[in-house]
Protein backbone atom coordinates (compact mmCIF):
# COMPACT_ATOMS: atom_id res chain seq x y z
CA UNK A 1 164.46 78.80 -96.40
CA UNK A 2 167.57 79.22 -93.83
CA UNK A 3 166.75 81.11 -90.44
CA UNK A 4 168.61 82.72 -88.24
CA UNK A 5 168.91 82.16 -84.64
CA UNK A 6 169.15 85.91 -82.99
CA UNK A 7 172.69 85.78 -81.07
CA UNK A 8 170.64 86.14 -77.68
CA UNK A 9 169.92 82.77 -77.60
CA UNK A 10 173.07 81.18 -78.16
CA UNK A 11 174.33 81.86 -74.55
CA UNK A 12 171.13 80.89 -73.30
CA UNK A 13 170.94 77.67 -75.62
CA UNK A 14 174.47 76.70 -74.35
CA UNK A 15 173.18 77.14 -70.08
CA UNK A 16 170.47 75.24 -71.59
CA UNK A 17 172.68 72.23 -72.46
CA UNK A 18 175.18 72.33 -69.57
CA UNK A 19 171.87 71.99 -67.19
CA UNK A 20 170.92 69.56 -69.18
CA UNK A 21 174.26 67.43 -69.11
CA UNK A 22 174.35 68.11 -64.98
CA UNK A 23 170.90 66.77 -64.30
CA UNK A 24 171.01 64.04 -66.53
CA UNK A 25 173.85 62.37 -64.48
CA UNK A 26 172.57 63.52 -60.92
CA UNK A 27 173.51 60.51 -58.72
CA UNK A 28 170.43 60.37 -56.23
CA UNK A 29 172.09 58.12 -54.26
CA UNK A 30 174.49 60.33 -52.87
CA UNK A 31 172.12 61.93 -51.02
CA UNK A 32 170.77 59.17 -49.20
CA UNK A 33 170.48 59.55 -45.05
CA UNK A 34 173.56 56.30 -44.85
CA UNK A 35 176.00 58.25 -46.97
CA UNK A 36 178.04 60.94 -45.31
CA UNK A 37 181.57 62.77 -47.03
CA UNK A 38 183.61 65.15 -45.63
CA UNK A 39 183.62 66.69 -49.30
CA UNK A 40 181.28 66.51 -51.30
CA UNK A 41 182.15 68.89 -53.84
CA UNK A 42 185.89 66.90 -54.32
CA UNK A 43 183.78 63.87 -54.63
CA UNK A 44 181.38 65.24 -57.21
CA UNK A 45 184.51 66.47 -59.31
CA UNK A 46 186.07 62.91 -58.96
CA UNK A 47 183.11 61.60 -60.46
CA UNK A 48 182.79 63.95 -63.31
CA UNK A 49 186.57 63.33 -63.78
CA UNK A 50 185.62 59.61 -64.06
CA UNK A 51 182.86 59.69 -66.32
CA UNK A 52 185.07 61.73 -68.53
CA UNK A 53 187.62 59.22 -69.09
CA UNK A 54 184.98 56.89 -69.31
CA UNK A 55 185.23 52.76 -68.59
CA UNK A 56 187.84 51.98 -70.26
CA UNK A 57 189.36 53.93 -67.75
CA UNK A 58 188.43 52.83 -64.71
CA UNK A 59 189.48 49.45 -62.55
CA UNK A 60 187.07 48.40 -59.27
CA UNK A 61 189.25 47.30 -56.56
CA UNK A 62 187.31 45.92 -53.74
CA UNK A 63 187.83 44.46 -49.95
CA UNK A 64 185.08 40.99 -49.90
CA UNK A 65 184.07 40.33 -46.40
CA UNK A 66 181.63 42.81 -44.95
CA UNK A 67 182.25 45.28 -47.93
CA UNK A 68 180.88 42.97 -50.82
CA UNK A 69 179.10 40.91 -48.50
CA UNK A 70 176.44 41.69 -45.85
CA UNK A 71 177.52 42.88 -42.43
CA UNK A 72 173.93 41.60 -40.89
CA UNK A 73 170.77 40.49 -42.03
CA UNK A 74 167.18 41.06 -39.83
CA UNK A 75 169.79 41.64 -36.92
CA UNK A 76 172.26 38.91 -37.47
CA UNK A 77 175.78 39.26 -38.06
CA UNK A 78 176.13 37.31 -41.47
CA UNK A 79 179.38 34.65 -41.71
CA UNK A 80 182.64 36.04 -43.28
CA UNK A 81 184.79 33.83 -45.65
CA UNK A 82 186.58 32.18 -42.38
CA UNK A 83 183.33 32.19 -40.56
CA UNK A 84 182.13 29.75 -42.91
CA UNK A 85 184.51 27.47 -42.64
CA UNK A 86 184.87 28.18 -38.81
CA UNK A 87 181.46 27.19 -38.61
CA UNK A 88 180.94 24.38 -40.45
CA UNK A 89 181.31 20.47 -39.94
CA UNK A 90 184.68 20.29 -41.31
CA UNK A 91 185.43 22.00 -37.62
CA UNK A 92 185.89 20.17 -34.62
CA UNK A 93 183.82 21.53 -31.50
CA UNK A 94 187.32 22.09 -30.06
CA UNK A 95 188.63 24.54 -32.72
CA UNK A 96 185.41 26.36 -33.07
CA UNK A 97 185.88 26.64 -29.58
CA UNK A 98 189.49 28.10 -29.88
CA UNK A 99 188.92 30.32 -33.16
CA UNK A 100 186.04 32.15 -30.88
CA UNK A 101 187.75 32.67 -28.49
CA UNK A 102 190.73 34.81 -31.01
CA UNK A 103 187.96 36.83 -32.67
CA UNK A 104 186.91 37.50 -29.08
CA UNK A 105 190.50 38.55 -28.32
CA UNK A 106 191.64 40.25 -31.61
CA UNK A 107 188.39 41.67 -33.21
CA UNK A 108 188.27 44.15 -30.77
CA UNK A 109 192.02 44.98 -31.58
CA UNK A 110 191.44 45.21 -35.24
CA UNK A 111 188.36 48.11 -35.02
CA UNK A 112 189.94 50.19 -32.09
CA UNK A 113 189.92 53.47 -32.87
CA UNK A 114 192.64 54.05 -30.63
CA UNK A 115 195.20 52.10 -31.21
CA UNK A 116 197.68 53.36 -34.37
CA UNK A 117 197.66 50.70 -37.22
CA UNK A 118 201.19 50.00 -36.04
CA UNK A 119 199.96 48.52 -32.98
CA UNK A 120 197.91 46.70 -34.61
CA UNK A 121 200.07 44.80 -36.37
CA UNK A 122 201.57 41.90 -34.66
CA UNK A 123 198.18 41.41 -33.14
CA UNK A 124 197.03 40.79 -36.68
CA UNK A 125 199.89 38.27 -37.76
CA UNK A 126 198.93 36.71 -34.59
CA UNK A 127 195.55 35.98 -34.76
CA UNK A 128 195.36 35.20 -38.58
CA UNK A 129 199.16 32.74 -38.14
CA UNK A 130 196.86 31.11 -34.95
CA UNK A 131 193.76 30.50 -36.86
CA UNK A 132 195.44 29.23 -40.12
CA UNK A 133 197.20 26.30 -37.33
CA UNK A 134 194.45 25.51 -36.11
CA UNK A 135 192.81 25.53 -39.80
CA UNK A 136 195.83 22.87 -40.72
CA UNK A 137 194.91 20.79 -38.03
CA UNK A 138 191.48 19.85 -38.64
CA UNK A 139 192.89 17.79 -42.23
CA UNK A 140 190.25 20.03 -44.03
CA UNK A 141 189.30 18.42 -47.57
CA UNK A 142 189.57 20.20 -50.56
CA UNK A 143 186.24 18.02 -52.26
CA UNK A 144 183.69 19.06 -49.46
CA UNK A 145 184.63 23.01 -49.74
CA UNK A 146 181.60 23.85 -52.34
CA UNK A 147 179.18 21.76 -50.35
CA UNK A 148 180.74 24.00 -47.16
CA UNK A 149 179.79 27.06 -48.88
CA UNK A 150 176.44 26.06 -50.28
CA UNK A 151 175.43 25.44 -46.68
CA UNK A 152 176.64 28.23 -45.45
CA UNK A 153 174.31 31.67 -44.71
CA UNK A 154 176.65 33.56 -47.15
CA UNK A 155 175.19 36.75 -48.52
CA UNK A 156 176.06 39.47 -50.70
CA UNK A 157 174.94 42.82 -50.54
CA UNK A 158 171.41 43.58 -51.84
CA UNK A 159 172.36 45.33 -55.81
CA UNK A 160 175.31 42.68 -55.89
CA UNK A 161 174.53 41.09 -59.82
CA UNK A 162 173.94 44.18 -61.23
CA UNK A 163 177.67 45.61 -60.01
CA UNK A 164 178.91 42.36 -61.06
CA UNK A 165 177.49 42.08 -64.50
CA UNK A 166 177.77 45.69 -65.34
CA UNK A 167 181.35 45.31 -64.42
CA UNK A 168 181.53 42.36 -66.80
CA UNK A 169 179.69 44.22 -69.62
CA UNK A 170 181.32 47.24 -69.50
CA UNK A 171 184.67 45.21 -69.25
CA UNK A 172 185.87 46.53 -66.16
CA UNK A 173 188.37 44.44 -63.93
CA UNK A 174 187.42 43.69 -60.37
CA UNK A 175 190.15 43.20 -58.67
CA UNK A 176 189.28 41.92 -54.56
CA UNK A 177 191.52 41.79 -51.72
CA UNK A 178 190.60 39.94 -49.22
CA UNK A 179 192.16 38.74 -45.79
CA UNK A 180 189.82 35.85 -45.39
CA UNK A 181 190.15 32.36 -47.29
CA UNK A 182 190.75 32.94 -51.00
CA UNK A 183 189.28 29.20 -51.76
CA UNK A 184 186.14 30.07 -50.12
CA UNK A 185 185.58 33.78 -51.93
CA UNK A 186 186.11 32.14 -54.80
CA UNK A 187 183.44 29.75 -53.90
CA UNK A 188 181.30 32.06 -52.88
CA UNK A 189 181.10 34.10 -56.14
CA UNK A 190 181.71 31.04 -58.59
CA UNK A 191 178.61 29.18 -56.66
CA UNK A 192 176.49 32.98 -57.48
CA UNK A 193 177.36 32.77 -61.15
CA UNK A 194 179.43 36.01 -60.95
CA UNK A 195 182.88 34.31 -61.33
CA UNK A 196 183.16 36.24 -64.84
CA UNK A 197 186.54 36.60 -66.81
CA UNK A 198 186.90 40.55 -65.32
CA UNK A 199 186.92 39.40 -61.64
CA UNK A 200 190.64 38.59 -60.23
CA UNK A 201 190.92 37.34 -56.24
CA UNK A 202 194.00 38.13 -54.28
CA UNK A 203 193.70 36.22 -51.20
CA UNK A 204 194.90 33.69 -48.44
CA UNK A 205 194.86 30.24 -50.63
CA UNK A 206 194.72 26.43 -48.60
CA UNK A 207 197.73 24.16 -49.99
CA UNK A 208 196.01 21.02 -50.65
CA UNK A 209 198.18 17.54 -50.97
CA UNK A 210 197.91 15.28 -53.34
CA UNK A 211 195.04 13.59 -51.37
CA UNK A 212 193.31 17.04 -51.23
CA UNK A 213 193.44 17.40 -47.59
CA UNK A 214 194.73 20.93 -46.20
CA UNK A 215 198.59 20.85 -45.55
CA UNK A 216 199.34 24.86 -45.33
CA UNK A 217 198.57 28.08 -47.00
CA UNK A 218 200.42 29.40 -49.83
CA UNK A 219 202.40 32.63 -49.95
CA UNK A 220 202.60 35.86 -47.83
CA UNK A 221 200.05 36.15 -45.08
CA UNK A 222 197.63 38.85 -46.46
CA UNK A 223 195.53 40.11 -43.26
CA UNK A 224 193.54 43.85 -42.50
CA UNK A 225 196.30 46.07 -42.15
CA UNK A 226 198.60 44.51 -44.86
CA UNK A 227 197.15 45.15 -48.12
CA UNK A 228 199.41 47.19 -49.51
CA UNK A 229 202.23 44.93 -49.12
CA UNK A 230 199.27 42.79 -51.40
CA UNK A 231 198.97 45.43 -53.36
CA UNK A 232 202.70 46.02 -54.53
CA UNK A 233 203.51 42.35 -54.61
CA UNK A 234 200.79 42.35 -57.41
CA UNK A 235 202.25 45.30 -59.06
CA UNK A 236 202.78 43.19 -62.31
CA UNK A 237 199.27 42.80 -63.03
CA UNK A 238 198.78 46.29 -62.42
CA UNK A 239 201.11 46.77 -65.01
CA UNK A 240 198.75 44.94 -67.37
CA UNK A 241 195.85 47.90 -66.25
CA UNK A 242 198.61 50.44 -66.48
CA UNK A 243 196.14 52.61 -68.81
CA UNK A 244 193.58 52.41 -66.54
CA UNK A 245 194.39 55.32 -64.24
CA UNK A 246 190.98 55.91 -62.20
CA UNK A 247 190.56 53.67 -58.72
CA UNK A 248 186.62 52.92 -57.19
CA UNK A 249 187.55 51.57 -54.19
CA UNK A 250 185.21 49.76 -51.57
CA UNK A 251 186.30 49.13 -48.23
CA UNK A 252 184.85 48.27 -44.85
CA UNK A 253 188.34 49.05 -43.06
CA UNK A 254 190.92 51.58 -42.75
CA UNK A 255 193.18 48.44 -43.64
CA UNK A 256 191.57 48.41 -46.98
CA UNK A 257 192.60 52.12 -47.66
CA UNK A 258 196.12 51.01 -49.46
CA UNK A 259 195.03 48.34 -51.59
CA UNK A 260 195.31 50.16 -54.72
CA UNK A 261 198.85 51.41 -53.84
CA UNK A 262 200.29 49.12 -57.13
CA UNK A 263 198.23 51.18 -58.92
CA UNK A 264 200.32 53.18 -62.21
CA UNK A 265 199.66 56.73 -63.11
CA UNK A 266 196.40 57.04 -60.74
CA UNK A 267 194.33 60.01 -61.34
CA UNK A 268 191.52 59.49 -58.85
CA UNK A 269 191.03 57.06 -56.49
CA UNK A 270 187.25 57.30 -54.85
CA UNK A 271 187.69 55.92 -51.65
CA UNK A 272 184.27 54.47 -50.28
CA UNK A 273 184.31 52.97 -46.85
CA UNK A 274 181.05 50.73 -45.57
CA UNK A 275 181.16 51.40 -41.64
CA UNK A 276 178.87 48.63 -40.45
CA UNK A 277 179.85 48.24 -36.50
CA UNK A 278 180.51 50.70 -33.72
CA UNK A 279 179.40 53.59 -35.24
CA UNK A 280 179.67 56.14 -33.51
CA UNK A 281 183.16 55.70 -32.20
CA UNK A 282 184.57 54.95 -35.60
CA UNK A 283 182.66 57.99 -37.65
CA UNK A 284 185.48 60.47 -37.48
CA UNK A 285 188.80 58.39 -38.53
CA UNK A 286 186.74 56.92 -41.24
CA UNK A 287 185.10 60.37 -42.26
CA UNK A 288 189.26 61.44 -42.46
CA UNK A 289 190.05 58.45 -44.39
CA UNK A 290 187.15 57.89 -46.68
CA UNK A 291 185.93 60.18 -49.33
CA UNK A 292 182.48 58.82 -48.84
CA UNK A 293 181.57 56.54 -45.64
CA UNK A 294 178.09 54.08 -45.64
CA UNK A 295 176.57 54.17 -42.37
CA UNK A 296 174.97 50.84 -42.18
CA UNK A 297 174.12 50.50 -45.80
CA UNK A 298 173.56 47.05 -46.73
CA UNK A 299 173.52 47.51 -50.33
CA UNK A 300 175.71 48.15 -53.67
CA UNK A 301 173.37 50.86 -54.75
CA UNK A 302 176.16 53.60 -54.46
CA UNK A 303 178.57 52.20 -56.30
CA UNK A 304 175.72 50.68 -59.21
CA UNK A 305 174.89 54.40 -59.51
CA UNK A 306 178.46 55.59 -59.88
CA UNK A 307 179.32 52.88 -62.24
CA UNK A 308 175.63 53.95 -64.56
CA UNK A 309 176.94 57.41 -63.99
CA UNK A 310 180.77 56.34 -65.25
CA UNK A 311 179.56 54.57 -67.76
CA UNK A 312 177.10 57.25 -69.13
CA UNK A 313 174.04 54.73 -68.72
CA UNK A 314 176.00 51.78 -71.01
């Protein structure tokens, strides 16, 4: 026997399913109290756009220190890539001495609100040229790096194997730019397993001699407001991703806002920014800059529930 469904219910059969598709990929997370937007209707239709095209689409490009690691952790400040080797015995008390003393000078410079990111500039080629000398000087070896790192208080944000893995399983490339010490990201990641074939570091890399001991670093000084030049220099291996034409981005500086500028034929880029110091004063230029800004979030749960939500729970 055939029946017949009476017309009148098609229209409401069809709101039936379009509910149904909206509130099975509601991302709770965006309404937690640490995420603010300035839009949240242009981010919601990024999203959508994304989980159209699907993974296959979509490349992670992501800033390491502070954004992919921990700002703090039970109210203290957790080491960044050059932190842990500024820290550690392979420093003289004299050059610990000295690098403190440029973070206490140029830090400040780097997150002022103020100050254009022109002005920032030569401060940054400055401080990064000063501490890379004095880096050269201490005959680092290249054998006691790992050992350096294990040591270390290192420490990813909370939710950081399951961005990792999914990344890996849905074949996504992570692509990280990073100011800080490209030997010791490396380490960092390799020493939590997550070193997968998907994950490609753009960085500041130690030359090491043929006795292993530190001698210079190689290439173009990459520091916090020159990512883009980064960016474009890499342009050839975003040639390689060149059908991959939607951007997450993850940030924890407006220095990390141009780091997918190499990117081909971009359709969305979904600019998330983690502001984890000075607040207040920093809220507005990020909220102009960011499409979605963490206020002290120490987690990857955002981004985890994008990537579910991209990948349509793969």
């Amino acid at each position: 026997m055939i029946y017949h469904i009476p017309s009148i219910f098609v229209p409401v059969c069809t709101a039936l399913a379009i509910w149904h598709q909206l509130t099975k990929y509601e991302i709770p997370e965006l309404s937690k109290p640490s995420v603010i937007m300035r839009d949240r209707q242009r981010v919601e239709e990024m999203i959508q756009s994304m989980h159209r095209a699907g993974p296959g689409g979509l490349q992670v490009i992501s800033d390491f220190d502070m954004t992919l690691t921990r700002f703090a952790y039970n109210g203290q400040r957790c080491p960044t890539s050059h932190n842990i080797l500024d820290n550690s015995k392979l420093i003289s008390e004299d050059c610990k001495k000295s690098l403190k003393e440029l973070l206490n000078k140029y830090y400040p410079i780097e997150i002022d609100s103020s100050r254009t990111v022109e002005e920032k500039l030569p401060h940054m080629v400055e401080w990064w040229t000063k501490a890379h000398n004095l880096l050269i000087q201490q005959k680092i070896r290249k054998d006691l790096l790992a050992q350096v790192v294990q040591e270390s208080e290192a420490m990813l944000r909370d939710g950081y194997k399951e961005f990792f893995d999914h990344l890996r399983d849905l074949n996504v490339p992570l692509l990280i730019f990073s100011a800080g010490l490209g030997d010791v990201v490396e380490e960092v990641v390799r020493q939590k397993g997550l070193f997968h074939s998907n994950v490609r570091v753009f960085s500041n890399y130690m030359d090491f001699d043929e006795n292993g001991i530190l001698r210079a670093f190689k290439g173009q000084l990459i520091h916090t407001y020159n990512k883009r030049e980064g960016a474009l220099l890499n342009e050839a291996h975003f040639h390689e991703l060149k059908d991959r034409h939607n951007v997450l981005l993850l940030g924890d500086s407006l220095g990390d806002l141009t780091m997918a500028d190499g990117v081909q034929n971009v359709e969305n880029v979904l600019k998330i920014g983690y502001l984890n110091d000075k607040v207040e004063e920093r809220k507005e230029s990020y909220l102009a800059s960011y499409d979605i800004v963490l206020e002290r979030d120490e987690t990857m749960d955002l981004a985890n529930a994008i990537l579910r939500h991209v990948s349509g729970g793969q």
